[in-house]
C-alpha atoms as a PDB file:
ATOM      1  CA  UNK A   1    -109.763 -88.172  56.409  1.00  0.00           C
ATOM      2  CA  UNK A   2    -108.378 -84.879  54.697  1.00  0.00           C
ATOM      3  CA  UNK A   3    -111.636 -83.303  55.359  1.00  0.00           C
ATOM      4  CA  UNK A   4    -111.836 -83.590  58.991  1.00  0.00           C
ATOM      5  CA  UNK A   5    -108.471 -82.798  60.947  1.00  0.00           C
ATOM      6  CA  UNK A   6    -110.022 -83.460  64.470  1.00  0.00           C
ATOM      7  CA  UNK A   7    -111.286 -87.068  63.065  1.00  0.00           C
ATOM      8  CA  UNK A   8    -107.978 -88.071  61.250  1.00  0.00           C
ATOM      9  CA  UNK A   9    -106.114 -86.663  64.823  1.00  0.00           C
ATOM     10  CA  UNK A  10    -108.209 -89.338  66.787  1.00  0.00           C
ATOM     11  CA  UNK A  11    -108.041 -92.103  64.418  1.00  0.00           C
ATOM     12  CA  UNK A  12    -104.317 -91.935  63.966  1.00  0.00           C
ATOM     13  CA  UNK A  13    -103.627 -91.553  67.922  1.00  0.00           C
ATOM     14  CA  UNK A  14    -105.688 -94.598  68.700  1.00  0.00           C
ATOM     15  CA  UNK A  15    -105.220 -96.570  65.447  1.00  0.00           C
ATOM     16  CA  UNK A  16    -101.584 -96.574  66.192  1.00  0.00           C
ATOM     17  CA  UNK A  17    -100.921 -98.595  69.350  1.00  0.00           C
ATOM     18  CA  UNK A  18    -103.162-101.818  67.328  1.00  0.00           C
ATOM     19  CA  UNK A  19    -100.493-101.493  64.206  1.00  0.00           C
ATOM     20  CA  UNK A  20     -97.622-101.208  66.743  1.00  0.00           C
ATOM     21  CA  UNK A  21     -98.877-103.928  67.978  1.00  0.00           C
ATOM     22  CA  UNK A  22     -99.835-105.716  64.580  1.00  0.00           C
ATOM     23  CA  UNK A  23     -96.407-104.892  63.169  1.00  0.00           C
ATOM     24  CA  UNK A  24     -94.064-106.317  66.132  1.00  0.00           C
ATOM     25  CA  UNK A  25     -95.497-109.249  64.028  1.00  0.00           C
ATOM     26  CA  UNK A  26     -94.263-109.738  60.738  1.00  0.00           C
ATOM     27  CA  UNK A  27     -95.184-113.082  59.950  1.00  0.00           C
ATOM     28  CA  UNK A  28     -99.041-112.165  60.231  1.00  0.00           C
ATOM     29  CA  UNK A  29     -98.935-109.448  57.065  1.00  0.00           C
ATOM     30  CA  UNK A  30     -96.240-111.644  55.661  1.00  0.00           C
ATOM     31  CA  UNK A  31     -98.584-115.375  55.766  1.00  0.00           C
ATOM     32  CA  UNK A  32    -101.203-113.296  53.974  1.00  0.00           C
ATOM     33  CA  UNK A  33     -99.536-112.518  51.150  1.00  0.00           C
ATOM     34  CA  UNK A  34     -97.934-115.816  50.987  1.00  0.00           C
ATOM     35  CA  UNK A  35    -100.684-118.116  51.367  1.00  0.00           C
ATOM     36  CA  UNK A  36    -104.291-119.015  50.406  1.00  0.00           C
ATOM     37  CA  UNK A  37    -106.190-116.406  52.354  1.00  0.00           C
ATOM     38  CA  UNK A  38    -109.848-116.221  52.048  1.00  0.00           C
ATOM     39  CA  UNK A  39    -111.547-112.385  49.558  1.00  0.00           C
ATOM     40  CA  UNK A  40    -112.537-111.019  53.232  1.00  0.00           C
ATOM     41  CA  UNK A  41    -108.622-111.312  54.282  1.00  0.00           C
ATOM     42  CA  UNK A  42    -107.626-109.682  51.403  1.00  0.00           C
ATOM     43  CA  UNK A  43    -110.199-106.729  51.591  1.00  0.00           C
ATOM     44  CA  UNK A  44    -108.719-106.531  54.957  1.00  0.00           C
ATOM     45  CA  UNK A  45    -105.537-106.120  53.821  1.00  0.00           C
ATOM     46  CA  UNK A  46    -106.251-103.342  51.298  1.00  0.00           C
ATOM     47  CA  UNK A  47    -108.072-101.548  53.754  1.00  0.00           C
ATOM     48  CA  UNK A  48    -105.102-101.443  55.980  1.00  0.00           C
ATOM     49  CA  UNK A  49    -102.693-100.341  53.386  1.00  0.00           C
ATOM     50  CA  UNK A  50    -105.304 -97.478  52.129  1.00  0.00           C
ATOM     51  CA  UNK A  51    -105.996 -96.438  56.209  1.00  0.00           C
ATOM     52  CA  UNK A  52    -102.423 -96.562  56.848  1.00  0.00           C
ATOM     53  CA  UNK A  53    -101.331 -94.398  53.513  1.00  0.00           C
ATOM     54  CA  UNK A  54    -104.409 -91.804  54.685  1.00  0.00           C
ATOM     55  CA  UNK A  55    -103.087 -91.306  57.937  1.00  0.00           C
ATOM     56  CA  UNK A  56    -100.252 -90.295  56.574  1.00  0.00           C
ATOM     57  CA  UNK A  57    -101.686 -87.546  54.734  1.00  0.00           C
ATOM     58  CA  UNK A  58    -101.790 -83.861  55.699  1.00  0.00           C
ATOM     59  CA  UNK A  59    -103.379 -81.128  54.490  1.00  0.00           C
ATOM     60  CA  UNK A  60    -102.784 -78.063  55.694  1.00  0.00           C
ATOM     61  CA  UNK A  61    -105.943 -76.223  54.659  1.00  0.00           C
ATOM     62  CA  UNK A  62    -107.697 -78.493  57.288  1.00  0.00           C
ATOM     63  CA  UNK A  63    -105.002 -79.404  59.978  1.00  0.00           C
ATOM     64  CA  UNK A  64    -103.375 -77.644  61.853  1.00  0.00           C
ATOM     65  CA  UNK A  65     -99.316 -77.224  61.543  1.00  0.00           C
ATOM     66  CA  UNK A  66     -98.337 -79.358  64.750  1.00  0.00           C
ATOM     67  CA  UNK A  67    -100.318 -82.559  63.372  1.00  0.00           C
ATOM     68  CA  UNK A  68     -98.510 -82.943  60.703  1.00  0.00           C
ATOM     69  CA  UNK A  69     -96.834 -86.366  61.091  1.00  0.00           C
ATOM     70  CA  UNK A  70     -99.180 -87.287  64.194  1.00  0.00           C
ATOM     71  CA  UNK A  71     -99.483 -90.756  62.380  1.00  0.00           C
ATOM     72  CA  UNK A  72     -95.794 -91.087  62.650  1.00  0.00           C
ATOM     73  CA  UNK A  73     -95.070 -90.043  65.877  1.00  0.00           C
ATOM     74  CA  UNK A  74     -97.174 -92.245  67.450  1.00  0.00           C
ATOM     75  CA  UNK A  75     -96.845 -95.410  65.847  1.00  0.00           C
ATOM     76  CA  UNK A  76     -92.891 -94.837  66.494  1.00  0.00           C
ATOM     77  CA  UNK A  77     -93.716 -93.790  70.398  1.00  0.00           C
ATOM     78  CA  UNK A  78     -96.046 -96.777  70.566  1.00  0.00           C
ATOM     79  CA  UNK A  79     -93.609 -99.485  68.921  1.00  0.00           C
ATOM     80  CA  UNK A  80     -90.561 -97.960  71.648  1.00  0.00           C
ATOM     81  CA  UNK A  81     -93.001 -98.487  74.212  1.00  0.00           C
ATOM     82  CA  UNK A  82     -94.034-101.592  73.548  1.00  0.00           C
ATOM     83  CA  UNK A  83     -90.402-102.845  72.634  1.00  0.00           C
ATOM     84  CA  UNK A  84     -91.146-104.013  68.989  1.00  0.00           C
ATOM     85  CA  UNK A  85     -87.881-104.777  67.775  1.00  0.00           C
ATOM     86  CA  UNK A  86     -86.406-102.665  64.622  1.00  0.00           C
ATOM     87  CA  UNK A  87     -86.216-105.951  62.169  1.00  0.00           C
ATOM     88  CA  UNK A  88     -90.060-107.056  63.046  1.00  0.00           C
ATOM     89  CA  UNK A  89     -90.920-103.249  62.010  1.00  0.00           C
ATOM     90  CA  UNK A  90     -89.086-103.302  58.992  1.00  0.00           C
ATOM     91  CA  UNK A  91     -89.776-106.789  58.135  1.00  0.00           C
ATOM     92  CA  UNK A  92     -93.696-105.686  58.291  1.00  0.00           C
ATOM     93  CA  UNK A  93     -93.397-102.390  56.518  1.00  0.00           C
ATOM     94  CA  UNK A  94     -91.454-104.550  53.952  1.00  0.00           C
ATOM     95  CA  UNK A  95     -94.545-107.005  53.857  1.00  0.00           C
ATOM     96  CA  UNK A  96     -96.894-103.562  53.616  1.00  0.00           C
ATOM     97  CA  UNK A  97     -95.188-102.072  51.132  1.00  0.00           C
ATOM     98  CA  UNK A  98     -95.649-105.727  48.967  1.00  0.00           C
ATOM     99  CA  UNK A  99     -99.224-105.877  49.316  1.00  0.00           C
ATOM    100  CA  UNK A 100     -99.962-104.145  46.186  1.00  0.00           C
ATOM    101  CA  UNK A 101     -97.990-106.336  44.065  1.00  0.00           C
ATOM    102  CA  UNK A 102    -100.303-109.448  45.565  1.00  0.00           C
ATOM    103  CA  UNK A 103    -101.402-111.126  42.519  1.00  0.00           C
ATOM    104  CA  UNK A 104    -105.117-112.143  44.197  1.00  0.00           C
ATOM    105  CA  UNK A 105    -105.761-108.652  44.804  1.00  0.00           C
ATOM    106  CA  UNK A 106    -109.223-107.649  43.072  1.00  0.00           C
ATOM    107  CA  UNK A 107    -108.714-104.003  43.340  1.00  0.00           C
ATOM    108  CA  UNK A 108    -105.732-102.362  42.140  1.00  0.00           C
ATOM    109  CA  UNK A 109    -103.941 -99.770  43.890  1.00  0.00           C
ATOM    110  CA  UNK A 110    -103.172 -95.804  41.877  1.00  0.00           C
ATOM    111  CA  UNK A 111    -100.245 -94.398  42.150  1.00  0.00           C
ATOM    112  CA  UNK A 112    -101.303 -91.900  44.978  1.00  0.00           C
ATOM    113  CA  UNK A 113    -102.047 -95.236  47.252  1.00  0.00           C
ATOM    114  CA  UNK A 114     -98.555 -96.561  46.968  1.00  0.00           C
ATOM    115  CA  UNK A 115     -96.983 -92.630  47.420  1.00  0.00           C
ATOM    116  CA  UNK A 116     -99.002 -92.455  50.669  1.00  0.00           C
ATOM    117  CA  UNK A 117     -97.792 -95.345  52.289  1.00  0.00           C
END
């Protein structure tokens, strides 16, 4: 996204209300690191962590001042407004921040993937 500030604007203004809404529950990101989940599910769940960590990114040869932290804002107006509770959050970003350590993971994360998110 770092190349295209309009794009990553967009993506992380409409991306946000779906992980809101996939974060008020835990138990989904939390079953797939847990149990036997099929290579497409766990794909899935390294594209999440990489979108999530990208959206956070700013760069400020491309975007302009006031987006920094778009991402942020957002997701954390979208989970008020949808009244996700504080412990589902933090139990998913917990579960997030875990996917990297999933042993059935075929593609390792850097160490720029796990600063981002």
């Amino acid at each position: 996204f770092s190349g295209d500030s309009n794009f990553q604007k967009f993506v992380a203004i409409n991306v946000a209300s779906s992980l809101a809404h996939l974060f008020s529950s835990p138990e989904v990101l939390v079953g797939l690191l847990t149990q036997e989940v099929s290579e497409v599910q766990i794909e899935a769940l390294v594209c999440l962590y990489k979108i999530i960590g990208s959206l956070n990114c700013f760069n400020p040869e491309v975007s302009k001042p006031e987006d920094e932290g778009i991402f942020l804002r957002t997701f954390q107006e979208c989970i008020h407004t949808q009244n996700v509770s504080c412990d589902r959050v933090t139990a998913s970003v917990m579960a997030l921040r875990a996917i990297p350590l999933c042993p059935r993971l075929t593609e390792p994360f850097n160490d720029e993937d796990r600063q981002l998110v």
